[in-house]
Protein backbone atom coordinates (compact mmCIF):
# COMPACT_ATOMS: atom_id res chain seq x y z
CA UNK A 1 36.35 -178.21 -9.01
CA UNK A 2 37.32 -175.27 -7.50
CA UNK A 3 40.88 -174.71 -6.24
CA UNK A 4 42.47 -174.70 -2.85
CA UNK A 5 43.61 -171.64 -1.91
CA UNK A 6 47.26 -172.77 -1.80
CA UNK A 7 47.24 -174.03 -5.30
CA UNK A 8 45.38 -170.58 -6.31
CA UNK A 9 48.29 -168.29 -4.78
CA UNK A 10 50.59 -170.72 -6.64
CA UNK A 11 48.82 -170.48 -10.01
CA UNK A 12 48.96 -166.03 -9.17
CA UNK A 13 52.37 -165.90 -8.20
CA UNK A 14 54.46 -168.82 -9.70
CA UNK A 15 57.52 -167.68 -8.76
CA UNK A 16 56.76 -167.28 -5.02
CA UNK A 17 58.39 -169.78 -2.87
CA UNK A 18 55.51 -171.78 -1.07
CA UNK A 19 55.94 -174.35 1.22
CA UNK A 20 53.15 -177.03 2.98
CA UNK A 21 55.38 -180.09 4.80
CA UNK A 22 54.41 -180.51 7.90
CA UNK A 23 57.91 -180.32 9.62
CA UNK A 24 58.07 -176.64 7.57
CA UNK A 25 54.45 -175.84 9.07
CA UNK A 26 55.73 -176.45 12.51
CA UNK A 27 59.16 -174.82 12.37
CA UNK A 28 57.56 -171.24 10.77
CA UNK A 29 54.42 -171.83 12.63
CA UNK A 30 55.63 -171.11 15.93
CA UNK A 31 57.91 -168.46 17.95
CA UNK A 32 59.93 -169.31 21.48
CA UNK A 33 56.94 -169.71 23.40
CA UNK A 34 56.13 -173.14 22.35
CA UNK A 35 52.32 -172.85 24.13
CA UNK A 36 50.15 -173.31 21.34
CA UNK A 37 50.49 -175.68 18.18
CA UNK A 38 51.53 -174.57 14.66
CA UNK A 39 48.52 -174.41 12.50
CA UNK A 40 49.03 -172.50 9.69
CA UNK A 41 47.51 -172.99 5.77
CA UNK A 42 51.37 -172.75 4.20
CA UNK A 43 54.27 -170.43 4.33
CA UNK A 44 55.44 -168.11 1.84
CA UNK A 45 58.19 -166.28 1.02
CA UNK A 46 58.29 -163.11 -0.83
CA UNK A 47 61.26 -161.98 -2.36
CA UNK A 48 60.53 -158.11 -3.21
CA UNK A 49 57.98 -155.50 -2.11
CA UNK A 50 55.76 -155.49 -5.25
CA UNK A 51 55.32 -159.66 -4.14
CA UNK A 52 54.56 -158.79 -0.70
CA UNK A 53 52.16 -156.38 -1.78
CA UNK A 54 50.32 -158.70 -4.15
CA UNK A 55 50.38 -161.20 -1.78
CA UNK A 56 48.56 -159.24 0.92
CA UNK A 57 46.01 -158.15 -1.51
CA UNK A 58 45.42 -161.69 -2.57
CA UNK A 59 44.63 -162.54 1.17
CA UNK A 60 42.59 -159.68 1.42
CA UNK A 61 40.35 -160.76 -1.34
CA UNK A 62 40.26 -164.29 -0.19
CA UNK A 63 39.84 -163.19 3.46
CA UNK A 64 43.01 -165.36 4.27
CA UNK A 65 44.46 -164.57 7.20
CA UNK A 66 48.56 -163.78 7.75
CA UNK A 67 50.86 -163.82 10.35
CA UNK A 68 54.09 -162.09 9.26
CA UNK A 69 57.45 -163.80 10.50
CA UNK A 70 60.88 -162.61 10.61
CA UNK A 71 63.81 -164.56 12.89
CA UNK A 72 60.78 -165.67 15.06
CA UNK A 73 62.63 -165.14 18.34
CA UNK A 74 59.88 -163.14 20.22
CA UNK A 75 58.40 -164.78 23.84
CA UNK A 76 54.93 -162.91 23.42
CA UNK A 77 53.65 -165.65 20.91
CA UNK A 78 53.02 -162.63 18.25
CA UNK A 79 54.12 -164.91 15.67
CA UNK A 80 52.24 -167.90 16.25
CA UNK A 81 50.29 -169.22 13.54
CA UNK A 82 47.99 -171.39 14.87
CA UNK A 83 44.53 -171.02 13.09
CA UNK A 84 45.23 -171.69 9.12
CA UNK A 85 46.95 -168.42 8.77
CA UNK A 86 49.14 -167.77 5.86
CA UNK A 87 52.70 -167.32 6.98
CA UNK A 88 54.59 -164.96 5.53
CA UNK A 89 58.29 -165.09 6.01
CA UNK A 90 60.37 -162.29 4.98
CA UNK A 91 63.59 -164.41 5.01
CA UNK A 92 64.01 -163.79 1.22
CA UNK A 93 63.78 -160.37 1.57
CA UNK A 94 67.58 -159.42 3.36
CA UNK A 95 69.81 -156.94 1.72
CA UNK A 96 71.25 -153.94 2.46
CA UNK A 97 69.60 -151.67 -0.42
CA UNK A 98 71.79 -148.41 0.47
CA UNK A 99 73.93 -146.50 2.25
CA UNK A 100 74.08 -142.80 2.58
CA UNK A 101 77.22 -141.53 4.27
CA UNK A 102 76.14 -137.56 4.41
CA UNK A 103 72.51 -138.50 6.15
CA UNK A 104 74.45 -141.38 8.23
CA UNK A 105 71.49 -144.35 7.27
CA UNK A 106 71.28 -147.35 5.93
CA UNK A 107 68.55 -149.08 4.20
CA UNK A 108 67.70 -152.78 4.45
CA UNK A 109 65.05 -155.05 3.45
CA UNK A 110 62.78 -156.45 6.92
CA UNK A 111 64.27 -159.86 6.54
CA UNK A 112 68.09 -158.73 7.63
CA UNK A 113 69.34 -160.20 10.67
CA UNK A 114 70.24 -157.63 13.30
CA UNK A 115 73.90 -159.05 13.80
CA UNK A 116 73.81 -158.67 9.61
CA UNK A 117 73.03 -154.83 10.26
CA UNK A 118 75.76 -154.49 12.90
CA UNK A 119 78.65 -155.94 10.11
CA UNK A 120 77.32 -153.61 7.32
CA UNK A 121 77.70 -150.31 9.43
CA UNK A 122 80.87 -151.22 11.01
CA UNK A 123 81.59 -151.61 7.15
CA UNK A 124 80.99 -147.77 6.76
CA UNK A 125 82.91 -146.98 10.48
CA UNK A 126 79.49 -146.37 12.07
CA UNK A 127 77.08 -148.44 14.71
CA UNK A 128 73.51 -149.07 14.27
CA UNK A 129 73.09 -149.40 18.44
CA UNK A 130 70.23 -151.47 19.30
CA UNK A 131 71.54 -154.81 20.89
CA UNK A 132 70.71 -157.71 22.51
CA UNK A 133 71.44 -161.55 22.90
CA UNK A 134 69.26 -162.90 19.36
CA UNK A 135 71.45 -160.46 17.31
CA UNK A 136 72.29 -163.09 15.23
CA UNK A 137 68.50 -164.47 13.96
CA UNK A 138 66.58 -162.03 15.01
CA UNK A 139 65.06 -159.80 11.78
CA UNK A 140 65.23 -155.97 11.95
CA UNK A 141 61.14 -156.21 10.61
CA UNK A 142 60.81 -157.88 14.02
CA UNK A 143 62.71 -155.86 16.16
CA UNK A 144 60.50 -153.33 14.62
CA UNK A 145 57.23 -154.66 15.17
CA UNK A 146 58.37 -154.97 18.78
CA UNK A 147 59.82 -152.06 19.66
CA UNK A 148 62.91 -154.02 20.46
CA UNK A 149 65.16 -152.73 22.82
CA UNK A 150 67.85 -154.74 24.78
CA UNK A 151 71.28 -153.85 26.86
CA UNK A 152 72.23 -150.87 25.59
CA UNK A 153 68.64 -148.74 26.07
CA UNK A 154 70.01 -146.93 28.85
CA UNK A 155 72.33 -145.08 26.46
CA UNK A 156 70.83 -145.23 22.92
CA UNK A 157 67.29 -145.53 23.29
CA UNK A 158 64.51 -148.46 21.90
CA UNK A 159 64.27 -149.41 18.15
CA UNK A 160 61.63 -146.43 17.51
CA UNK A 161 64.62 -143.99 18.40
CA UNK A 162 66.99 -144.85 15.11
CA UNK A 163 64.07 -145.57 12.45
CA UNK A 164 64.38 -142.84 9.73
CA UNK A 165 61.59 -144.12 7.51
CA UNK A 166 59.77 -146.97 6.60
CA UNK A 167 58.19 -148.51 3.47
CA UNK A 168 55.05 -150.50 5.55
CA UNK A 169 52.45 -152.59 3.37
CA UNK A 170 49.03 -152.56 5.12
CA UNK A 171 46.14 -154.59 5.35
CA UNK A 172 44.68 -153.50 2.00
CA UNK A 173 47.79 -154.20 0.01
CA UNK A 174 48.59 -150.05 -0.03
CA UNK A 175 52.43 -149.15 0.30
CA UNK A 176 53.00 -146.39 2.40
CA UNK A 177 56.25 -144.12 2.67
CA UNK A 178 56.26 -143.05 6.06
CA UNK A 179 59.17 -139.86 6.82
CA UNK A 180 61.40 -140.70 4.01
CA UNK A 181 64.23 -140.45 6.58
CA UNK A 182 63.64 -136.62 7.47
CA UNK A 183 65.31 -135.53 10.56
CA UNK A 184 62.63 -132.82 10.91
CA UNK A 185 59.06 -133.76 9.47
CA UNK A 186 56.00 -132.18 11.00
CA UNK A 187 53.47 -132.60 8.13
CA UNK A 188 50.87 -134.27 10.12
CA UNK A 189 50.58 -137.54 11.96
CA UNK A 190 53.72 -139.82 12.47
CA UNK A 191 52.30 -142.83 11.00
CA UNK A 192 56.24 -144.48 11.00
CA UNK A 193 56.31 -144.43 14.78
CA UNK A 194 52.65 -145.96 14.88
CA UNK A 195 53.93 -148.72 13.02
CA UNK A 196 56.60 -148.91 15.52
CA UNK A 197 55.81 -151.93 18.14
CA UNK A 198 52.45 -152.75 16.53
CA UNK A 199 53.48 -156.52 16.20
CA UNK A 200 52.54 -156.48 12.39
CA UNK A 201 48.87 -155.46 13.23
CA UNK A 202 48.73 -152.64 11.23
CA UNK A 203 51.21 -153.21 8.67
CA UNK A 204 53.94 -155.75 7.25
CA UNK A 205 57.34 -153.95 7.14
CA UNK A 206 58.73 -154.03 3.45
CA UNK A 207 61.50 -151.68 4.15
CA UNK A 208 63.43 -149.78 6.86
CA UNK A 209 65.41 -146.59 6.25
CA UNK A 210 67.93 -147.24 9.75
CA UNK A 211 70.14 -144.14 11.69
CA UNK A 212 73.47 -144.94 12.18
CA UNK A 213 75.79 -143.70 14.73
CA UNK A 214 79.22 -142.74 15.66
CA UNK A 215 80.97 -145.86 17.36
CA UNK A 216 81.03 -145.58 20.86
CA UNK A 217 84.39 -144.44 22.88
CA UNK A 218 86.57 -146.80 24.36
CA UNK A 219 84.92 -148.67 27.26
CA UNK A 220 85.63 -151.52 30.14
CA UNK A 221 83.33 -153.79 31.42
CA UNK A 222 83.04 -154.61 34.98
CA UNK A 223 81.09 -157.74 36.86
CA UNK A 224 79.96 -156.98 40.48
CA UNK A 225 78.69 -159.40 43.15
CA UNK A 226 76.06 -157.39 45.04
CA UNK A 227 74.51 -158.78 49.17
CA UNK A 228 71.14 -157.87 48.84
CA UNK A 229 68.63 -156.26 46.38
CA UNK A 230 68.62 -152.97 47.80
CA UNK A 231 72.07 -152.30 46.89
CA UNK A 232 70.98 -152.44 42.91
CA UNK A 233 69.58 -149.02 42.84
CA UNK A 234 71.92 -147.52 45.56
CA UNK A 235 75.56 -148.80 42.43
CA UNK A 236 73.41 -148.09 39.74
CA UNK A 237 72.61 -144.59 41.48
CA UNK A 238 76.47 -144.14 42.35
CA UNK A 239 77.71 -145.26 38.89
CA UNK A 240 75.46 -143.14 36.89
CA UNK A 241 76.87 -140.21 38.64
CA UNK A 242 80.29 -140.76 38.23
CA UNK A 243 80.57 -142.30 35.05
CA UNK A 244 79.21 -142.34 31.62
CA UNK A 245 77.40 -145.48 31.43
CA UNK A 246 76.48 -147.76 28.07
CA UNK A 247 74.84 -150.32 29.83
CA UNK A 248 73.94 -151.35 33.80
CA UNK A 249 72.70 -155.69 33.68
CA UNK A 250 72.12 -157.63 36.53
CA UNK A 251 70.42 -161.16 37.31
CA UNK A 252 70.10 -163.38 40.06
CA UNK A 253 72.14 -166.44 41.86
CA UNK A 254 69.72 -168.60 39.88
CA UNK A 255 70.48 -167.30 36.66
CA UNK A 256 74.10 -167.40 37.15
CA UNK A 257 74.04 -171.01 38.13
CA UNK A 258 72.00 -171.82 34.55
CA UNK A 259 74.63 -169.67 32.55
CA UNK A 260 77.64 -172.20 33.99
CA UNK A 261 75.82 -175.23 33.54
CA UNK A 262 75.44 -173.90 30.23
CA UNK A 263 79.13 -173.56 29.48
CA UNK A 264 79.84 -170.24 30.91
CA UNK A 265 83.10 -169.52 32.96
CA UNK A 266 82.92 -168.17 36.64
CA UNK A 267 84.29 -164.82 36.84
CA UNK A 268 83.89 -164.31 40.54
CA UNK A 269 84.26 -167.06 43.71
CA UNK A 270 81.96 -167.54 46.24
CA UNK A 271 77.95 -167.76 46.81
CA UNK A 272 76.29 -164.10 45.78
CA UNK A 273 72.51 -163.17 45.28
CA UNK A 274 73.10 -160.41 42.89
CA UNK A 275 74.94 -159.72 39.92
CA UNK A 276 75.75 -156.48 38.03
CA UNK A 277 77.61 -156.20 34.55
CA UNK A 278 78.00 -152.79 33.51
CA UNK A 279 80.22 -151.18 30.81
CA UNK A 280 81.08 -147.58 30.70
CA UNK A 281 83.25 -145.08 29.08
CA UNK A 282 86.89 -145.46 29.41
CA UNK A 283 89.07 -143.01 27.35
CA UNK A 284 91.90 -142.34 29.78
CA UNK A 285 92.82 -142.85 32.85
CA UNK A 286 90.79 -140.14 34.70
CA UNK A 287 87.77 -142.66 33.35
CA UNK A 288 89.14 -145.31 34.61
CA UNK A 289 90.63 -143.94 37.87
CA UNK A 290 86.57 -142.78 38.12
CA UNK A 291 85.50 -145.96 37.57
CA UNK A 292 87.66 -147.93 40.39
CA UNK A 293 86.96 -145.02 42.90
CA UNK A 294 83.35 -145.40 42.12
CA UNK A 295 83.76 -149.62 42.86
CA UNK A 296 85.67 -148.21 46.14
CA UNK A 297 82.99 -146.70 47.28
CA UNK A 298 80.47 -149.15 46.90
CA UNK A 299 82.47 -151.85 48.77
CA UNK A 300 82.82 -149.19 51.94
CA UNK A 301 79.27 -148.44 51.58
CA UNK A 302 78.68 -152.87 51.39
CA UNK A 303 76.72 -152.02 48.62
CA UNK A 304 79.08 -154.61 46.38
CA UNK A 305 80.60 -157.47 47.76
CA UNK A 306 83.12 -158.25 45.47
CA UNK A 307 84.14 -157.24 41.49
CA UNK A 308 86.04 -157.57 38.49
CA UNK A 309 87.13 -155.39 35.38
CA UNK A 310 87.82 -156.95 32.28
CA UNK A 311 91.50 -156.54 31.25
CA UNK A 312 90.77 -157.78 27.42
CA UNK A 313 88.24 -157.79 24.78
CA UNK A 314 87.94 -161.83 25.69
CA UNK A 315 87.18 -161.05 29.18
CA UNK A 316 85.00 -158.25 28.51
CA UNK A 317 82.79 -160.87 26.21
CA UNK A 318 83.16 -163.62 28.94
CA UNK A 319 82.01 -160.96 31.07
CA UNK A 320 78.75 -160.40 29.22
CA UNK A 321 78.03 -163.70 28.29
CA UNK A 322 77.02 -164.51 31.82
CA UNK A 323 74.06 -162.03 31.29
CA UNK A 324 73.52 -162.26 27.79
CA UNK A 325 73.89 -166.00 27.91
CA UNK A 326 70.68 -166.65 30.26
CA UNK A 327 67.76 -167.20 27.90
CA UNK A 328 69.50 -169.63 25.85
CA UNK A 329 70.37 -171.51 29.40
CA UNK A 330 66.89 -172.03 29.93
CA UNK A 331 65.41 -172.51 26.62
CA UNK A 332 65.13 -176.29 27.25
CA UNK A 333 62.83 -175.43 30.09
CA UNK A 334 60.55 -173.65 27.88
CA UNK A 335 60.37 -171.15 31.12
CA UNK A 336 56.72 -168.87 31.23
CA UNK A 337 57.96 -165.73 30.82
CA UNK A 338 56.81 -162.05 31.90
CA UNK A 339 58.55 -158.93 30.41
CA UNK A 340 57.93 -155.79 32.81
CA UNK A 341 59.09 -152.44 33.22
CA UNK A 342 58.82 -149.65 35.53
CA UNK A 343 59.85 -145.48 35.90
CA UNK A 344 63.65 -146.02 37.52
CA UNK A 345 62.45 -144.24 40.03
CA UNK A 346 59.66 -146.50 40.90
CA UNK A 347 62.39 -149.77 40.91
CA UNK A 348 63.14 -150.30 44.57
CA UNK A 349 59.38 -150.06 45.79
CA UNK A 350 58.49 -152.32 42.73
CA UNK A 351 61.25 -154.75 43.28
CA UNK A 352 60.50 -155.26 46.91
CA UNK A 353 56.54 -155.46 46.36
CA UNK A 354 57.58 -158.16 43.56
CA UNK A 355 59.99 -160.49 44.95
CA UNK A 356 57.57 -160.16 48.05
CA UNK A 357 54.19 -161.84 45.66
CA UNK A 358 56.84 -164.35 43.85
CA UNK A 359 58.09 -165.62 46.70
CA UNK A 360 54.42 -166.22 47.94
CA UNK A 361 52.86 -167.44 44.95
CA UNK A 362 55.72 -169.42 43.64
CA UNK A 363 57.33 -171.78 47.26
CA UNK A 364 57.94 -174.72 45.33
CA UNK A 365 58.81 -173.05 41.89
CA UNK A 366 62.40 -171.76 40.60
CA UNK A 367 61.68 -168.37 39.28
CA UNK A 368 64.71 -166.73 37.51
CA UNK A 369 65.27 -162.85 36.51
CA UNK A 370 67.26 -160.49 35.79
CA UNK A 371 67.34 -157.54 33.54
CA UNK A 372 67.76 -153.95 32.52
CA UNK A 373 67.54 -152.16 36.10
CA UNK A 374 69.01 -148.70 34.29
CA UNK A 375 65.81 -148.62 32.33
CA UNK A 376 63.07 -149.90 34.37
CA UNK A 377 62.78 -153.75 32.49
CA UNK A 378 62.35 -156.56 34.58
CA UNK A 379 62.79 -160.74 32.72
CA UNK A 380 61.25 -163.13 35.00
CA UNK A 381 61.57 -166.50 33.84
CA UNK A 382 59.34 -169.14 35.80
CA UNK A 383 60.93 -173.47 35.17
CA UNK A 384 57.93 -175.63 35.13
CA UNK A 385 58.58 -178.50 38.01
CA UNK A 386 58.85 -182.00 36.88
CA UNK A 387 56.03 -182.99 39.19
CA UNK A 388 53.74 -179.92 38.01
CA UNK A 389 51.69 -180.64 34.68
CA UNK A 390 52.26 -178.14 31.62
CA UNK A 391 48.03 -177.20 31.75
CA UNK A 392 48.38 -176.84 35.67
CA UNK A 393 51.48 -174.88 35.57
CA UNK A 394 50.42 -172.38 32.86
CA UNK A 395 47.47 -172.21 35.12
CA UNK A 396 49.10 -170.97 38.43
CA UNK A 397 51.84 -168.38 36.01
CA UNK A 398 48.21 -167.39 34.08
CA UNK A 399 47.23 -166.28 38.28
CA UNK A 400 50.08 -164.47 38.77
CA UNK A 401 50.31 -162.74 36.20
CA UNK A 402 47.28 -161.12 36.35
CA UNK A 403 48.55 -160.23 40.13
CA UNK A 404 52.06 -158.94 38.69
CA UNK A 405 49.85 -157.14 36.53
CA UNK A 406 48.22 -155.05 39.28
CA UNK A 407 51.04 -154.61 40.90
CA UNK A 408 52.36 -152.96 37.92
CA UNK A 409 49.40 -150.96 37.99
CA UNK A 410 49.63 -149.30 41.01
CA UNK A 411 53.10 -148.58 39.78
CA UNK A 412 52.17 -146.89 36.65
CA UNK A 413 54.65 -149.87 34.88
CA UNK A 414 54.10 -152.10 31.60
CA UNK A 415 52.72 -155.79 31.27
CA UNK A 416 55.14 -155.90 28.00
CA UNK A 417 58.48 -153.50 27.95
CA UNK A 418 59.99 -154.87 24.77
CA UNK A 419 58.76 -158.60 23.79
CA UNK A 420 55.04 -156.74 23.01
CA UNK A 421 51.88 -158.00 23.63
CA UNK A 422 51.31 -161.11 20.84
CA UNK A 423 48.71 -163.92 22.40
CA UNK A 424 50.68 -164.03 25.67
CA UNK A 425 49.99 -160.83 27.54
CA UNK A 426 46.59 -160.11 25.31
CA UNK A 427 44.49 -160.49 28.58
CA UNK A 428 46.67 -157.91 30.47
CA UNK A 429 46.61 -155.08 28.05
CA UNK A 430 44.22 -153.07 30.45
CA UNK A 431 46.50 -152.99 33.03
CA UNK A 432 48.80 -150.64 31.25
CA UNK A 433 46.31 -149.26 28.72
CA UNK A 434 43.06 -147.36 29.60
CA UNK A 435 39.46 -148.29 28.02
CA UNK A 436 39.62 -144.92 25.82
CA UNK A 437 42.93 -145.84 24.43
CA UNK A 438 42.82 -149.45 23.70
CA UNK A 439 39.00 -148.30 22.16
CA UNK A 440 41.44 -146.13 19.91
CA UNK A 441 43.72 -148.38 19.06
CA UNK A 442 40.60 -151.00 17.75
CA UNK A 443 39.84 -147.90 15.45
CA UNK A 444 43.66 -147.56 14.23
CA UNK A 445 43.58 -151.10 13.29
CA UNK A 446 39.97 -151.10 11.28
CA UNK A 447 42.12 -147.94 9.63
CA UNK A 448 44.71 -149.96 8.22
CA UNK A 449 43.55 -153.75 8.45
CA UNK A 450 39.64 -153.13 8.17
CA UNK A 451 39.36 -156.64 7.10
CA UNK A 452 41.04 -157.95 10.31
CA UNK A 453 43.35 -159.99 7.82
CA UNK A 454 47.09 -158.98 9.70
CA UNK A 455 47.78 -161.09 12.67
CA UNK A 456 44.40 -161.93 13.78
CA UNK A 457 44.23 -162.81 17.60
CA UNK A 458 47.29 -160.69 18.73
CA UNK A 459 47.72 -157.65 20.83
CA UNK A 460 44.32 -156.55 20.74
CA UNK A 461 42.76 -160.00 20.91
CA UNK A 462 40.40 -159.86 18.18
CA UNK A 463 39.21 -162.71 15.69
């Protein structure tokens, strides 16, 4: 009698954690989106490289399928397992393997949880910078395979911009040391930054060589009520210019009134359709001084109806919880989601050309965004209606999407900014990526997956 394939990877790797309950199936099965149900043949968990490696070859040879899985936070569906795929979890696999204080990086295992990175380089009196909300279970090997990039872009950069080097198994089971953490390195392709946002389609992340930076200078944090969408770009266009900005947020009346019911404290009275929370360099009092003219101005200007700066630490994080605090407000809803982006400079015509097609497509529907307007990336969150079926509502968001997506086209924007591509946006991918280079890109991945055996079904679409 031959032997199932689960009880063959046991018998090949008995020390590797394997697990086949149903209620384990579903939890490791599935990411935020919640569309599509957990399939998958088991889950396993690797607890060094030389495992992962193995276990990848295995599943080549077998022609088992994988879907790699970190903190499983992502809203694309790239980490859906729903068609007997072998989950591999890289849970085990989250230490901090180094520290180098003379090249400034750190070096941690794929499984690590991004808040986990933030305590071991304030350890060392240095920031790793990426941020955002899911810091504390989201995995650096997703963040990775994303591209992740969160509040703080408009002054550090995306994940791509503070990986050194990376230790990436691919599709054949090969390990591959890509940069070694060279500051200068111009032997040849950049295979490290192709790995970079490929949503584990090319490779499973084994290791991460991470930059580290100086921690940022002092800094308030200031909430704005703002009368009308125009006046976004017209602050964030005054406050870039007369201070040095860390991060520019807003979001919408609708997502304000989610973060409260959620257990948020008001910060400012009264009814407003916009909100902005910035935070900016404060050393001194010329900074600040800078900073209050600048909020001056945009009241004369009615550009900002009202404002507050934080006084304390407290504040400043009550501050920021009203933005950061959205997605888990309407988790519950299990909202359909589209992640956008834009050139800055193309914001106010897209803005105005999007809430224009929302408003018209969506009369009965509460649609609720906000995002990163000092780097171009748009969240729109769209809450199902009681009365409105799940197949009938994913129906309508499936329509306009593909509208928001030629919208974005005549923009020159992205279907996916930072949440990538996974089984969500899969259909859309020509609206941001020409037939020559998604024809490349089918080529990269018979490179480095030629048996099609790393997360099947995403990003590109195929079987």
């Amino acid at each position: 009698m031959t032997d199932s394939p689960v009880a063959e990877l046991r018998r090949r790797q008995p020390e590797l954690r394997l697990l086949t309950e149903p209620a384990e199936l579903e939890h490791y099965g599935r990411d935020w989106t919640r569309r599509w149900t957990p399939n998958p043949l088991a889950i396993a968990f690797p607890a060094s490289v030389e495992a992962l490696q193995d276990l990848v070859r295995w599943c080549c040879q077998r022609r088992v399928a994988m879907v790699p899985s970190g903190g499983r936070t992502g809203l694309s569906g790239g980490a859906v397992a729903a068609n007997g795929e072998l989950v591999v979890s890289l849970e085990r696999m989250n230490r901090v393997l180094d520290f180098d204080a003379v090249d400034r990086t750190l070096v941690v295992q794929p499984g690590i949880t991004l808040h986990a990175v933030h305590e071991a380089a304030r350890e060392h009196g240095l920031i790793y910078p990426v941020d955002f909300a899911a810091r504390g279970s989201c995995s650096i090997g997703g963040n990775i395979a994303t591209n992740a990039g969160g509040i703080r872009v408009i002054r550090y950069g995306n994940t791509r911009d503070w990986i050194a080097g990376l230790k990436v198994v691919t599709g054949q089971g090969e390990l591959l040391e890509l940069n070694r953490g060279l500051i200068k390195n111009s032997s040849g392709y950049d295979f490290r930054q192709l790995m970079i946002g490929s949503e584990g389609t090319l490779g499973i992340v084994a290791e991460a060589t991470l930059k580290l930076a100086d921690p940022p200078l002092p800094s308030q944090v200031m909430l704005l009520a703002l009368p009308d969408m125009g006046a976004l770009m017209q602050v964030f266009s005054l406050f870039r210019a007369r201070l040095s900005l860390q991060a520019f947020e807003f979001f919408t009346d609708h997502a304000l009134r989610h973060v409260l019911a959620h257990g948020a404290q008001r910060a400012i009275d009264g009814d407003h359709p916009y909100y902005v929370v910035t935070e900016f360099d404060a050393v001194d009092e010329v900074a600040r001084d800078a900073a209050l003219a600048a909020f001056e101005q945009a009241l004369e200007q009615g550009w900002v109806s009202d404002g507050v700066i934080a006084q304390s630490d407290a504040q400043a994080a009550a501050l920021w919880r009203l933005r950061e605090g959205i997605t888990e407000s309407l988790a519950a809803r299990r909202p359909y989601k589209n992640d956008v982006s834009v050139r800055i400079s193309a914001v106010p015509a897209f803005l105005h050309e999007m809430q224009a097609l929302l408003a018209r497509e969506y009369p009965q529907i509460e649609v609720v965004w906000f995002g990163h307007i000092g780097d171009g990336n748009l969240h729109i969150n769209v809450l199902r209606p009681e009365s409105l079926g799940e197949d009938a509502f994913i129906a309508q968001c499936e329509h306009v999407t593909r509208l928001l997506a030629a919208t974005l086209q005549r923009h020159g924007g992205s279907i996916s900014a930072e949440h990538g591509i996974g089984l969500v946006k899969r259909a859309y991918l020509e609206s941001t990526r020409s037939a020559a280079e998604i024809l490349l890109m089918r080529g990269v991945k018979q490179v480095f997956d030629p048996h099609g055996i790393l997360n099947p079904g995403k990003l590109l679409g195929d079987a």
